[in-house]
C-alpha atoms as a PDB file:
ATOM      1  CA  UNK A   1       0.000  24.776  86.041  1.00  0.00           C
ATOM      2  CA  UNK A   2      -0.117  22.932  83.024  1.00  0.00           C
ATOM      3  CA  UNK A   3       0.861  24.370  79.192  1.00  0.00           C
ATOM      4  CA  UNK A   4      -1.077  21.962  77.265  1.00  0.00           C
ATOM      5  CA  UNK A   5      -4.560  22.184  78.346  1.00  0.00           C
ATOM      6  CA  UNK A   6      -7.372  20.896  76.441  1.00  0.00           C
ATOM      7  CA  UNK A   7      -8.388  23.963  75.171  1.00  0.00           C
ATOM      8  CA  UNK A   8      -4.392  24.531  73.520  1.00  0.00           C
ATOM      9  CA  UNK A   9      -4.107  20.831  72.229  1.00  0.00           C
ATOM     10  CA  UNK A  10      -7.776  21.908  69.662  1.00  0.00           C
ATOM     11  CA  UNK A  11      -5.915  25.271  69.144  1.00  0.00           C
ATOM     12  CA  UNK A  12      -2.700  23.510  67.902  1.00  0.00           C
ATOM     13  CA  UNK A  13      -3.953  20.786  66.028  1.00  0.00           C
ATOM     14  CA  UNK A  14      -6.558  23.080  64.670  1.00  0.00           C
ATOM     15  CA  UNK A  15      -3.463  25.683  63.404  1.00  0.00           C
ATOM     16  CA  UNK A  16      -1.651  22.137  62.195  1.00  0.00           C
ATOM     17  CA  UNK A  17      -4.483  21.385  59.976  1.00  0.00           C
ATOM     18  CA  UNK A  18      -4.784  24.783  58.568  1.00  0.00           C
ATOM     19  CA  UNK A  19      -1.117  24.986  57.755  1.00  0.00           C
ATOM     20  CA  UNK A  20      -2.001  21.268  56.258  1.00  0.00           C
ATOM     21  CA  UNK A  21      -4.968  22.360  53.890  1.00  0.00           C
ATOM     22  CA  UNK A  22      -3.161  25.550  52.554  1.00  0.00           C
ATOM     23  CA  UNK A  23       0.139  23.694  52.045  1.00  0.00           C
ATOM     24  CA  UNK A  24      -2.354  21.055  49.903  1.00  0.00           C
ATOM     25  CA  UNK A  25      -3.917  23.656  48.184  1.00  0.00           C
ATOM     26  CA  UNK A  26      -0.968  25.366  47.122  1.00  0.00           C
ATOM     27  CA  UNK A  27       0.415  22.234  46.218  1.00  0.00           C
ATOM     28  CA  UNK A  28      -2.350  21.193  44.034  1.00  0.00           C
ATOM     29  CA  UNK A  29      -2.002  24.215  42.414  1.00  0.00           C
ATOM     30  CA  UNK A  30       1.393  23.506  41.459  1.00  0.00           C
ATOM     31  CA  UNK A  31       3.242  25.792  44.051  1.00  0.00           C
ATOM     32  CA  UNK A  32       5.511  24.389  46.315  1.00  0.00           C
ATOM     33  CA  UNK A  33       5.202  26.958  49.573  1.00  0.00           C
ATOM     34  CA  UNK A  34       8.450  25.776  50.842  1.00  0.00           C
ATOM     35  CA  UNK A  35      10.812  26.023  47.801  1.00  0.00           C
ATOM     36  CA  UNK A  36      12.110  29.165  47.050  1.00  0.00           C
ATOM     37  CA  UNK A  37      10.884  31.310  44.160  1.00  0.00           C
ATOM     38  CA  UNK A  38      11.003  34.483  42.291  1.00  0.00           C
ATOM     39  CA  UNK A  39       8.756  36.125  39.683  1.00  0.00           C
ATOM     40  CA  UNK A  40       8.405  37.492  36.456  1.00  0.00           C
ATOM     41  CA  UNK A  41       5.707  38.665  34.071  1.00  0.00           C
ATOM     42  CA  UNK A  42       4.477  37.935  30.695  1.00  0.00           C
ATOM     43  CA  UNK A  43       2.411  40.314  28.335  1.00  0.00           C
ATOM     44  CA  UNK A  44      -0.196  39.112  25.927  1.00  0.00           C
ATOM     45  CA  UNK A  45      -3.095  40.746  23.708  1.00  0.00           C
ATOM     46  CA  UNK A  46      -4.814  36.960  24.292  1.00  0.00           C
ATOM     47  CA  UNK A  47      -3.962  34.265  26.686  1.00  0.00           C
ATOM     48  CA  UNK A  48      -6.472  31.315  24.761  1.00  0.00           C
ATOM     49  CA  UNK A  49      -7.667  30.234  28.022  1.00  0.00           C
ATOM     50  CA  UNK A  50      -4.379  30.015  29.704  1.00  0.00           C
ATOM     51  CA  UNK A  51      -5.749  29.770  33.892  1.00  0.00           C
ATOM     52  CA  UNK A  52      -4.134  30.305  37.018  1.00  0.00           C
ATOM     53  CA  UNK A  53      -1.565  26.980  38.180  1.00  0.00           C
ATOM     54  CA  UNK A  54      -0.803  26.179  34.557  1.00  0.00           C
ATOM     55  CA  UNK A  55       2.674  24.859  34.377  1.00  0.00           C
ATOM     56  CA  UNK A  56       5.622  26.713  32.549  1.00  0.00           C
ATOM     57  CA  UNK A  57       7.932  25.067  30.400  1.00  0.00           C
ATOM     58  CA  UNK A  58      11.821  26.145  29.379  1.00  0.00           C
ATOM     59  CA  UNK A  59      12.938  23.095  26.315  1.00  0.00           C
ATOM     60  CA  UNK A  60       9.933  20.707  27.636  1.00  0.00           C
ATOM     61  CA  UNK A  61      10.556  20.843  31.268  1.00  0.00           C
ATOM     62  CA  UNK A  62       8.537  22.369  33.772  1.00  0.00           C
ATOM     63  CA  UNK A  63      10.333  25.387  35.144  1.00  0.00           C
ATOM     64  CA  UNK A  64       7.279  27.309  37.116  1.00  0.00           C
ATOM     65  CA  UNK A  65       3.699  28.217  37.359  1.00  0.00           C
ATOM     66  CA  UNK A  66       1.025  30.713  36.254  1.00  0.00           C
ATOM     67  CA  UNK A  67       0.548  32.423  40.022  1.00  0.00           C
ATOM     68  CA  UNK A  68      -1.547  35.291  38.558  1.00  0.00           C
ATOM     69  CA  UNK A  69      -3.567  36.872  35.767  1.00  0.00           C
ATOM     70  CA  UNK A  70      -4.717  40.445  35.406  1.00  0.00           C
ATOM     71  CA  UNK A  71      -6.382  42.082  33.298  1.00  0.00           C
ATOM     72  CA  UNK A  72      -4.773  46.025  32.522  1.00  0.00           C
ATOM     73  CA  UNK A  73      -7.536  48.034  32.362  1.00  0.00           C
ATOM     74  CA  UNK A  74      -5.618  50.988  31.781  1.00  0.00           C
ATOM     75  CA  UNK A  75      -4.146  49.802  28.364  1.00  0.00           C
ATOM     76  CA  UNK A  76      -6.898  47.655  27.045  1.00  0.00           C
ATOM     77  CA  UNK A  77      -5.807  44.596  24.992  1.00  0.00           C
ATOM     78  CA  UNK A  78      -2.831  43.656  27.677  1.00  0.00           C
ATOM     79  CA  UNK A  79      -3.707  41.023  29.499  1.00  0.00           C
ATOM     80  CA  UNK A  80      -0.079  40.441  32.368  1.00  0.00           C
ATOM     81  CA  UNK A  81       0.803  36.938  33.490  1.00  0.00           C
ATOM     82  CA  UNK A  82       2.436  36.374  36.975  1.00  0.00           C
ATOM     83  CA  UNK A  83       4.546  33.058  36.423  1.00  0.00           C
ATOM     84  CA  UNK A  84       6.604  32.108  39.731  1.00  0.00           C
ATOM     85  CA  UNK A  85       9.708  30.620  38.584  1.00  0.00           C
ATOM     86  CA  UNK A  86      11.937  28.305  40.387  1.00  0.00           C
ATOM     87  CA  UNK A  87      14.692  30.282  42.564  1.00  0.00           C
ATOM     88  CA  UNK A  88      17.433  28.800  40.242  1.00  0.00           C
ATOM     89  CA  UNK A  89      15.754  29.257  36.761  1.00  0.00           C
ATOM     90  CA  UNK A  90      17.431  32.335  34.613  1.00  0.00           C
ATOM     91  CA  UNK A  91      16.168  33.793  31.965  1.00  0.00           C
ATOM     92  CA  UNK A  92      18.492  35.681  29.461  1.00  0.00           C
ATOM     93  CA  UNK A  93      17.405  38.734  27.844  1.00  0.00           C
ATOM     94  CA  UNK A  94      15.661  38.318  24.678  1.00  0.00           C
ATOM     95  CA  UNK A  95      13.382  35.576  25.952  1.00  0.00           C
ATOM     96  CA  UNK A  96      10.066  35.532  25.683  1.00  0.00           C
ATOM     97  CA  UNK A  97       6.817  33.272  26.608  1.00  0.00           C
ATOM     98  CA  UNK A  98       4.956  31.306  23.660  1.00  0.00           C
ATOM     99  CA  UNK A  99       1.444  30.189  24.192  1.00  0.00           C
ATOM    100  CA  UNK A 100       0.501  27.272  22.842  1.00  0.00           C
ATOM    101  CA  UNK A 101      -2.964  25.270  22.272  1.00  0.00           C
ATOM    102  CA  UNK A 102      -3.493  22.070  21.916  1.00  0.00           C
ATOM    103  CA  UNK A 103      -6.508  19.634  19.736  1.00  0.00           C
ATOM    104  CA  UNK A 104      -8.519  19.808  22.922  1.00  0.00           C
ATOM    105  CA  UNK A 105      -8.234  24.084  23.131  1.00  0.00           C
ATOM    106  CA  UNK A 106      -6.294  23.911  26.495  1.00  0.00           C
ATOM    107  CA  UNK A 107      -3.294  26.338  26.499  1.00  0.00           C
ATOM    108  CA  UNK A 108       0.307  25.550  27.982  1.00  0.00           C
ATOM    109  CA  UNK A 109       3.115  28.462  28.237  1.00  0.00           C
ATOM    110  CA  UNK A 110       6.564  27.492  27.138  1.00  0.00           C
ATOM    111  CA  UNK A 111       9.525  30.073  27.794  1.00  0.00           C
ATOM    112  CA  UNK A 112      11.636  30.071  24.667  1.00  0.00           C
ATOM    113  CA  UNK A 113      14.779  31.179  26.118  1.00  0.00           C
ATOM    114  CA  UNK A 114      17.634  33.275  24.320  1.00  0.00           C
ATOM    115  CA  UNK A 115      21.205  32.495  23.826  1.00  0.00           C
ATOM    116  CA  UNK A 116      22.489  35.493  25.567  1.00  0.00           C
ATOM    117  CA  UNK A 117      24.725  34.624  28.261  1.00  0.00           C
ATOM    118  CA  UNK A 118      25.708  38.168  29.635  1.00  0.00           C
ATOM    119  CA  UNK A 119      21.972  39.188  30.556  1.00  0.00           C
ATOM    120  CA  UNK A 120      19.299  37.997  32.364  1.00  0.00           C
ATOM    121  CA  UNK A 121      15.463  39.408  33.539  1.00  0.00           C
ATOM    122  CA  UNK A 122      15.518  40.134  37.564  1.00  0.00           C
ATOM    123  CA  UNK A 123      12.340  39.360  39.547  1.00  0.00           C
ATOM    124  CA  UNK A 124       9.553  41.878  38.535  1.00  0.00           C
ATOM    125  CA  UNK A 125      10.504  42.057  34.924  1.00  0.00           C
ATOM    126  CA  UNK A 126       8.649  41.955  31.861  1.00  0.00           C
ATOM    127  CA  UNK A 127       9.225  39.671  29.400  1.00  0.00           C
ATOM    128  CA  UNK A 128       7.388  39.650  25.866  1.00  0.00           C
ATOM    129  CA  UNK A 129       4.696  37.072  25.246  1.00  0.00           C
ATOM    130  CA  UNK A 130       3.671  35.683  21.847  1.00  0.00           C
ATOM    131  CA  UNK A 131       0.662  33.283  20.685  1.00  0.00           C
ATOM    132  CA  UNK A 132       1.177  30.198  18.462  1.00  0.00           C
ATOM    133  CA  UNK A 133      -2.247  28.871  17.490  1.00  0.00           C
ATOM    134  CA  UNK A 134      -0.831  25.524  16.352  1.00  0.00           C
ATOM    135  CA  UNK A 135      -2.881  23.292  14.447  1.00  0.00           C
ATOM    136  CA  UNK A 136      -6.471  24.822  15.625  1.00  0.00           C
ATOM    137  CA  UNK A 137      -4.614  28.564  14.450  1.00  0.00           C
ATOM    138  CA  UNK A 138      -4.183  27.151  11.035  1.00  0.00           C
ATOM    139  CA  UNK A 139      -7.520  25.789  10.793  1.00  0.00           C
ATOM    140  CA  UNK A 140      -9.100  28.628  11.842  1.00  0.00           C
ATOM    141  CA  UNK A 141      -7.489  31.003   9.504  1.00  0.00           C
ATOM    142  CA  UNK A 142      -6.617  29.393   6.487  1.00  0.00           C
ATOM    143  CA  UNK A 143      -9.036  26.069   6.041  1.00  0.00           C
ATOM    144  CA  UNK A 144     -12.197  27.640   7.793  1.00  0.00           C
ATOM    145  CA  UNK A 145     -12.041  30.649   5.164  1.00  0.00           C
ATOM    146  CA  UNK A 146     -11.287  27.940   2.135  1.00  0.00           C
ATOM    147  CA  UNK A 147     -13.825  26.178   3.319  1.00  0.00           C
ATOM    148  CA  UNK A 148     -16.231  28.817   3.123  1.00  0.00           C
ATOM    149  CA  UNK A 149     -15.362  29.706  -0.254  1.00  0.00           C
ATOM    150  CA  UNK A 150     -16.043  25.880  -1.428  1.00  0.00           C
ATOM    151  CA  UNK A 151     -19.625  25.909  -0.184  1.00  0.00           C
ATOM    152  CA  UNK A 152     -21.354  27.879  -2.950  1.00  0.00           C
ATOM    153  CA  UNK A 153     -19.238  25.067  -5.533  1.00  0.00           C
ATOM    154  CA  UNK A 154     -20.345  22.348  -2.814  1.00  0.00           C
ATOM    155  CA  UNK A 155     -23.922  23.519  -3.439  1.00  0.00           C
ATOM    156  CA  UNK A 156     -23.749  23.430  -6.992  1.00  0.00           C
ATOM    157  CA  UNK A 157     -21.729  20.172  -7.464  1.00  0.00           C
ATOM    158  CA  UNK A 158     -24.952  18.755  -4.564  1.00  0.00           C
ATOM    159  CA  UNK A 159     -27.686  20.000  -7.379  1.00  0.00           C
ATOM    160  CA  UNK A 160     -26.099  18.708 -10.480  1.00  0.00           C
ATOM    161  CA  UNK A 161     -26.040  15.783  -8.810  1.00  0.00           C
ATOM    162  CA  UNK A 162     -29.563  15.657  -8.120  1.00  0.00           C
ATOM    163  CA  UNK A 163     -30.611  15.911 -11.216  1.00  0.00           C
ATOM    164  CA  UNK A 164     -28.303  13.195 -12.480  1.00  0.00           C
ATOM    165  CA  UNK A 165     -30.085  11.435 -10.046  1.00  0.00           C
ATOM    166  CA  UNK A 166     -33.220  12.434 -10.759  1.00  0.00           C
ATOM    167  CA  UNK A 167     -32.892  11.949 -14.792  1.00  0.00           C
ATOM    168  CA  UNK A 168     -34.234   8.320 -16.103  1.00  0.00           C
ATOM    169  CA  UNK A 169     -30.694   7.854 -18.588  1.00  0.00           C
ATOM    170  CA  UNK A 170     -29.030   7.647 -15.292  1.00  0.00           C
ATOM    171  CA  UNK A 171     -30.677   4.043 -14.400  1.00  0.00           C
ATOM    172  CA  UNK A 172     -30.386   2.996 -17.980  1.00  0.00           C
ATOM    173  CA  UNK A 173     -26.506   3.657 -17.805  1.00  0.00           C
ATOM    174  CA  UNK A 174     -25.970   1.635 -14.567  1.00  0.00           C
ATOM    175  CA  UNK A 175     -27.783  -1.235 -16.068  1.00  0.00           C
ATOM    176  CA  UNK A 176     -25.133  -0.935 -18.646  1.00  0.00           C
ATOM    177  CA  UNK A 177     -22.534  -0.930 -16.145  1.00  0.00           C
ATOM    178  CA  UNK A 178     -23.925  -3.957 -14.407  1.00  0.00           C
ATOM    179  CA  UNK A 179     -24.277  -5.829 -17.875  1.00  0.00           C
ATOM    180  CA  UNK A 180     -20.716  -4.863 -18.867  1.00  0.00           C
ATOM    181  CA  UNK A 181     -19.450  -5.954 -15.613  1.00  0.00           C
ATOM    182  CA  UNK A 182     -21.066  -9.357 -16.361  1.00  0.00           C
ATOM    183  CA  UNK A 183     -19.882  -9.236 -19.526  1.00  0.00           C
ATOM    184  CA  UNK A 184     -16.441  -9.194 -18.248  1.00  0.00           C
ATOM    185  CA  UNK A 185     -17.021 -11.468 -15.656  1.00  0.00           C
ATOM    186  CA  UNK A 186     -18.187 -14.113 -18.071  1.00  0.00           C
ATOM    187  CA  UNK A 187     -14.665 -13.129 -20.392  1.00  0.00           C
ATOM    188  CA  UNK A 188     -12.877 -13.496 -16.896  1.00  0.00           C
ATOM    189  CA  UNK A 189     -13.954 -16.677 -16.396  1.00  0.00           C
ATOM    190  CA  UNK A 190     -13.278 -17.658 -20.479  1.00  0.00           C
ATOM    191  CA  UNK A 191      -9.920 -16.547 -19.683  1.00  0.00           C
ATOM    192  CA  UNK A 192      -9.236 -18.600 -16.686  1.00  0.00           C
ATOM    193  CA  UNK A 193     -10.786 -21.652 -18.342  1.00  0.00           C
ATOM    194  CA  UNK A 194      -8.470 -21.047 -21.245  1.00  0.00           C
ATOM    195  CA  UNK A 195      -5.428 -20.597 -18.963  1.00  0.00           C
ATOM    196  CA  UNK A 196      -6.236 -23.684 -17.048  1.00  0.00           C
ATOM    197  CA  UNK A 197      -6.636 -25.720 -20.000  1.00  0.00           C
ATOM    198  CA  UNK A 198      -5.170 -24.590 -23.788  1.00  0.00           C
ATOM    199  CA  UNK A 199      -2.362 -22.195 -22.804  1.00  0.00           C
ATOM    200  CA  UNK A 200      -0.819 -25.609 -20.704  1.00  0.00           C
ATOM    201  CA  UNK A 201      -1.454 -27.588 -23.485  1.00  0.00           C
ATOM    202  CA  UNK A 202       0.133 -25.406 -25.976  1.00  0.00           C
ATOM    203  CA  UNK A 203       3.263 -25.022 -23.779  1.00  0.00           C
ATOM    204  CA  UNK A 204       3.730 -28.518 -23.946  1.00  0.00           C
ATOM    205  CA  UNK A 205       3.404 -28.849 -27.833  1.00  0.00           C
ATOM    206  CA  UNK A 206       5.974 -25.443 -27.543  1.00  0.00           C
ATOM    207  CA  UNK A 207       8.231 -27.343 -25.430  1.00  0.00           C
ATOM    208  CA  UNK A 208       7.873 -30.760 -27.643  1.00  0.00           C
ATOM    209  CA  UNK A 209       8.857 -28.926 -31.057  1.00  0.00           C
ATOM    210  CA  UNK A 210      11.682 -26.980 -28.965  1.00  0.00           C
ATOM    211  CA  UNK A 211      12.656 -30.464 -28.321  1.00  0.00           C
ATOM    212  CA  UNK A 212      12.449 -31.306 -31.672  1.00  0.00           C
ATOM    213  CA  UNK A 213      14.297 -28.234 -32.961  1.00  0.00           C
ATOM    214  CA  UNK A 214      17.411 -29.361 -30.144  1.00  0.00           C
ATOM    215  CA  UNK A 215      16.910 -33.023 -32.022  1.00  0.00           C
ATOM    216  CA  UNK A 216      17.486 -31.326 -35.734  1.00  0.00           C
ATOM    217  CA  UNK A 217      20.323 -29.187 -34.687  1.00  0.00           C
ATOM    218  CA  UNK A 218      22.273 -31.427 -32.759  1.00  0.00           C
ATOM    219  CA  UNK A 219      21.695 -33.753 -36.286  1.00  0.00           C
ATOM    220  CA  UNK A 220      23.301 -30.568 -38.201  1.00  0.00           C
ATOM    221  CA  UNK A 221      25.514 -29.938 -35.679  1.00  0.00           C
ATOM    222  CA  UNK A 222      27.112 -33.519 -36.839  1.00  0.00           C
ATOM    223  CA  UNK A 223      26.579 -33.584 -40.089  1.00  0.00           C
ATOM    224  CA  UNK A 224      30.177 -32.493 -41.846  1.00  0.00           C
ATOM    225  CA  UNK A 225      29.259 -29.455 -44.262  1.00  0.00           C
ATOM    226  CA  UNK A 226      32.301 -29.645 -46.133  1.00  0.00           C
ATOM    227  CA  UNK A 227      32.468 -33.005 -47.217  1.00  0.00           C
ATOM    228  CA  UNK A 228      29.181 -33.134 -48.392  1.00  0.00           C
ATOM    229  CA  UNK A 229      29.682 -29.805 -50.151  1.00  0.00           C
ATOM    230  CA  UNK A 230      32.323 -31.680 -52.154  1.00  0.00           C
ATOM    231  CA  UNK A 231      30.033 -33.990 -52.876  1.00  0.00           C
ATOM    232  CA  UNK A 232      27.343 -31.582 -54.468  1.00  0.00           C
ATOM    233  CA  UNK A 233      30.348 -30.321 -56.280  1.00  0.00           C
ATOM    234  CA  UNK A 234      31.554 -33.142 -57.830  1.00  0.00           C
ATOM    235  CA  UNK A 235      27.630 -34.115 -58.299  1.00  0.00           C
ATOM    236  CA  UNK A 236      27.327 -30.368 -60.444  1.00  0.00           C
ATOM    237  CA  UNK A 237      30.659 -31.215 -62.467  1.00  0.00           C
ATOM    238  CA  UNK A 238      29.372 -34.322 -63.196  1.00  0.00           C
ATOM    239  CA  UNK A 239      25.858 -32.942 -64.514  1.00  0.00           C
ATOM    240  CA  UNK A 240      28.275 -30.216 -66.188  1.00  0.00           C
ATOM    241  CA  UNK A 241      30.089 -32.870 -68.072  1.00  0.00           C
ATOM    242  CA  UNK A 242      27.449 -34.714 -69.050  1.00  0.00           C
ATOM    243  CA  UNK A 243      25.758 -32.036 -70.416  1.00  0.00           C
ATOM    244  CA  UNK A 244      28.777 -30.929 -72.205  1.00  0.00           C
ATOM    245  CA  UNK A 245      28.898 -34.285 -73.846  1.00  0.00           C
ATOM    246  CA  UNK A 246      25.193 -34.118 -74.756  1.00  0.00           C
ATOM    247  CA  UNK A 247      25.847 -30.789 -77.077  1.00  0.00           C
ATOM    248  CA  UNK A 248      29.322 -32.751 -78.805  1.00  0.00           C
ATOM    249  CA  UNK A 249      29.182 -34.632 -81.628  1.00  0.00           C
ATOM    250  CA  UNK A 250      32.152 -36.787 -80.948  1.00  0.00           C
ATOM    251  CA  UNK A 251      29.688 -39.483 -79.331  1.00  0.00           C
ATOM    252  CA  UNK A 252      26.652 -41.411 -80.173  1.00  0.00           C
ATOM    253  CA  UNK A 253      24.338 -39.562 -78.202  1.00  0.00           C
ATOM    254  CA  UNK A 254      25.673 -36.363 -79.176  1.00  0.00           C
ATOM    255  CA  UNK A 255      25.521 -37.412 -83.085  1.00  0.00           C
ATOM    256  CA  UNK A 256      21.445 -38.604 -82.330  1.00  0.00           C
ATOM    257  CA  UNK A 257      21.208 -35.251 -80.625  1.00  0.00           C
ATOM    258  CA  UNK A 258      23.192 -32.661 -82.960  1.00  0.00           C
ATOM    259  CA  UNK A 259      23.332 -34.348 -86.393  1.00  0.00           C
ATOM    260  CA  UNK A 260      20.723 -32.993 -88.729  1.00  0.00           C
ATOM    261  CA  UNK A 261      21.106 -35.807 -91.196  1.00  0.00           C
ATOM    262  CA  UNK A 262      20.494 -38.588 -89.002  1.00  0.00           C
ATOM    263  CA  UNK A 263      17.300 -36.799 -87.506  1.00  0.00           C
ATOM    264  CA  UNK A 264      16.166 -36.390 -91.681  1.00  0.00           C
ATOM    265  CA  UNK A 265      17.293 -39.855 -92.355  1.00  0.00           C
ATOM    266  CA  UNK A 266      15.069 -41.211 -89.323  1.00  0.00           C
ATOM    267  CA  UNK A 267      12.391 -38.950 -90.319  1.00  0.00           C
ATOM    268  CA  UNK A 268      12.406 -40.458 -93.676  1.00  0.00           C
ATOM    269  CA  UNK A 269      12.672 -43.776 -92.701  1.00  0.00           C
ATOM    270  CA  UNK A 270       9.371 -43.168 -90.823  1.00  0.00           C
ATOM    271  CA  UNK A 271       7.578 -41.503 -93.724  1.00  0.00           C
ATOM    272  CA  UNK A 272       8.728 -44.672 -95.287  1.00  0.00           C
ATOM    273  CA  UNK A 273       7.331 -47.010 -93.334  1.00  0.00           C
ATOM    274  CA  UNK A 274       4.446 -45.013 -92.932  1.00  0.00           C
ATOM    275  CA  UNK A 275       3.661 -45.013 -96.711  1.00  0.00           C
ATOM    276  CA  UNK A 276       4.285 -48.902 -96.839  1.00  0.00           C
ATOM    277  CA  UNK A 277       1.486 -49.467 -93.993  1.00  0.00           C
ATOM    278  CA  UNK A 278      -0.648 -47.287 -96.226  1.00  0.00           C
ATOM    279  CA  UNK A 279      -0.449 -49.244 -99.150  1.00  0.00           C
ATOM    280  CA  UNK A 280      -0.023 -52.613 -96.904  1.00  0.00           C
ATOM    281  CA  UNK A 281      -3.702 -51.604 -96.128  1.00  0.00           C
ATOM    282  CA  UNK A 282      -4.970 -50.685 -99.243  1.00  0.00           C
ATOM    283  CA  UNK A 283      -2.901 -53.794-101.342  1.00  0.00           C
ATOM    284  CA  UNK A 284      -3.340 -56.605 -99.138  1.00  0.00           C
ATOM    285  CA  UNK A 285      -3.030 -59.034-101.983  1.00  0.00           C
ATOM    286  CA  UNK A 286      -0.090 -57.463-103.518  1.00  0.00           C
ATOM    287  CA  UNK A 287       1.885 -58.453-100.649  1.00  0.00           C
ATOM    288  CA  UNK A 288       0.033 -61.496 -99.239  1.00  0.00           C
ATOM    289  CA  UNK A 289      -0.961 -64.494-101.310  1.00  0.00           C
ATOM    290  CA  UNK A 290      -3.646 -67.311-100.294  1.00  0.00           C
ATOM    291  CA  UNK A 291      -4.522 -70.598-101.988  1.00  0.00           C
ATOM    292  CA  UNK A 292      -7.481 -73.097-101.168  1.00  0.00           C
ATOM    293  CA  UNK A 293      -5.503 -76.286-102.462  1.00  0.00           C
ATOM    294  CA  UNK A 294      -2.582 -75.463-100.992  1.00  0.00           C
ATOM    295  CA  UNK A 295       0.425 -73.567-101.885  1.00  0.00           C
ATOM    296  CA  UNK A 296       0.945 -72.990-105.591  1.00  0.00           C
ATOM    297  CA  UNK A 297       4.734 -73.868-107.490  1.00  0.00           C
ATOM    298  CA  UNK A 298       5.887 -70.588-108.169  1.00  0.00           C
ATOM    299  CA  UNK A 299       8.565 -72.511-110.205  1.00  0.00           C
ATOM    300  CA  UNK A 300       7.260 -73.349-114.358  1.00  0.00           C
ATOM    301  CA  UNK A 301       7.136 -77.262-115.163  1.00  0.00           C
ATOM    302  CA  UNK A 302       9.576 -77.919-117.933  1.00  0.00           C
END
């Protein structure tokens, strides 16, 4: 009699291949049928679209899986998590679950676990649950509203504009942009032209009178201050003497200068001369005598 018949081979491999697809399907789900597990449960008031075979995290690694949700219809806004926990994963007393949502509005659950070392939950306990919005939270409750507030400004900033558009000053005082803006081109371009050309060339003439200016002092720098301030000295004292000697009268120049007698004598000794050109003039032939036959004998014959 044979064991294995046809008929038990199907029947086995049939039973093989269920075992197969359930093991699979657990396993896609993120439960591992053949590693040991316990359970726990987390309240919320909202889970954000947390779904069954979500993976748990304890400090960002995965530590379980959401095996369950329920809804408690007896005590309306609770809403109980199943998470099945790997068999060596404690969790201390005064842990609890933080949901979490993303940019893309998917939630993750993340066990923030306590320091307490003394405690721990046992399978089939409770643990609170909290609900951190994260980024789409804070939109939603403090930019949405802020946002909403700004639209009535929005509208009116939108309709002042409008009629600045609308109002024909508004094209006269871009064309006055657009000719200041050439304006300033054409002063750009005046600048550059000047920069290329003058400012170079007055740098040079700078650096050819600095040159000139290192020429003069290094002159002063040689010339010996003292020694011609002796001169000058000597130069004043001799002025000073001279001078001195101009206001004596114990020298001819002083006399001509000082003595009032000499200066009358000379003046009268021009009036003098004066008065004998006058009558020179007037008298010609008292003073000058001409003969046709030749000069007379002034002498008398005897």
């Amino acid at each position: 009699m044979k064991f294995f018949t046809k008929e038990a081979k199907i029947g086995l491999a049939g039973i093989i291949a269920l075992g197969m697809l359930i093991y699979g399907i657990n396993y896609l789900k993120g439960v591992d049928i053949f590693n040991p597990s316990k359970y726990i449960y987390v309240k919320y008031s909202n889970i954000n679209g947390l779904i069954k075979s979500s993976p748990v995290f304890a400090d960002g690694f995965k530590v379980g899986t959401v095996s369950d949700i329920h809804y408690d219809y007896n005590n309306p806004g609770n809403i109980v998590v199943q998470i099945e926990l790997d068999e060596e994963v404690r969790i201390p007393k005064g842990s609890y679950g933080e949901l979490r949502m993303d940019m893309l509005g998917s939630s993750s659950m993340h066990i923030l676990l306590s320091n307490n070392m003394r405690e721990s939950y046992q399978v089939g306990d409770t643990i609170p649950g909290v609900v951190n919005g994260g980024v789409m939270d804070v939109l939603a409750k403090d930019f949405i509203p802020a946002f909403e507030s700004m639209m009535p400004k929005l509208d009116s900033i939108l309709a002042s504009l409008n009629t600045l558009l609308a109002d024909g000053r508004f094209d006269k005082t871009l064309t006055s942009v657009q000719n200041t803006a050439s304006n300033l081109e054409k002063t750009t371009a005046s600048l550059n032209r000047m920069m290329n050309s003058d400012v170079p060339e007055a740098i040079g003439k700078l650096n050819k009178i600095e040159d000139n200016v290192l020429v003069i002092t290094d002159n002063l720098a040689g010339i010996d201050f003292r020694k011609t301030m002796d001169e000058v000295d000597r130069t004043i004292s001799n002025v000073n003497e001279f001078t001195a000697k101009l206001n004596s009268k114990d020298n001819t120049i002083g006399l001509l200068l000082n003595d009032k007698s000499l200066y009358n004598n000379l003046n009268s000794t021009a009036e003098n001369a004066s008065n004998l050109l006058l009558d020179l003039k007037e008298n010609p032939k008292r003073y000058v005598h001409f003969s046709v036959f030749g000069k007379k004998d002034s002498k008398p014959k005897k």
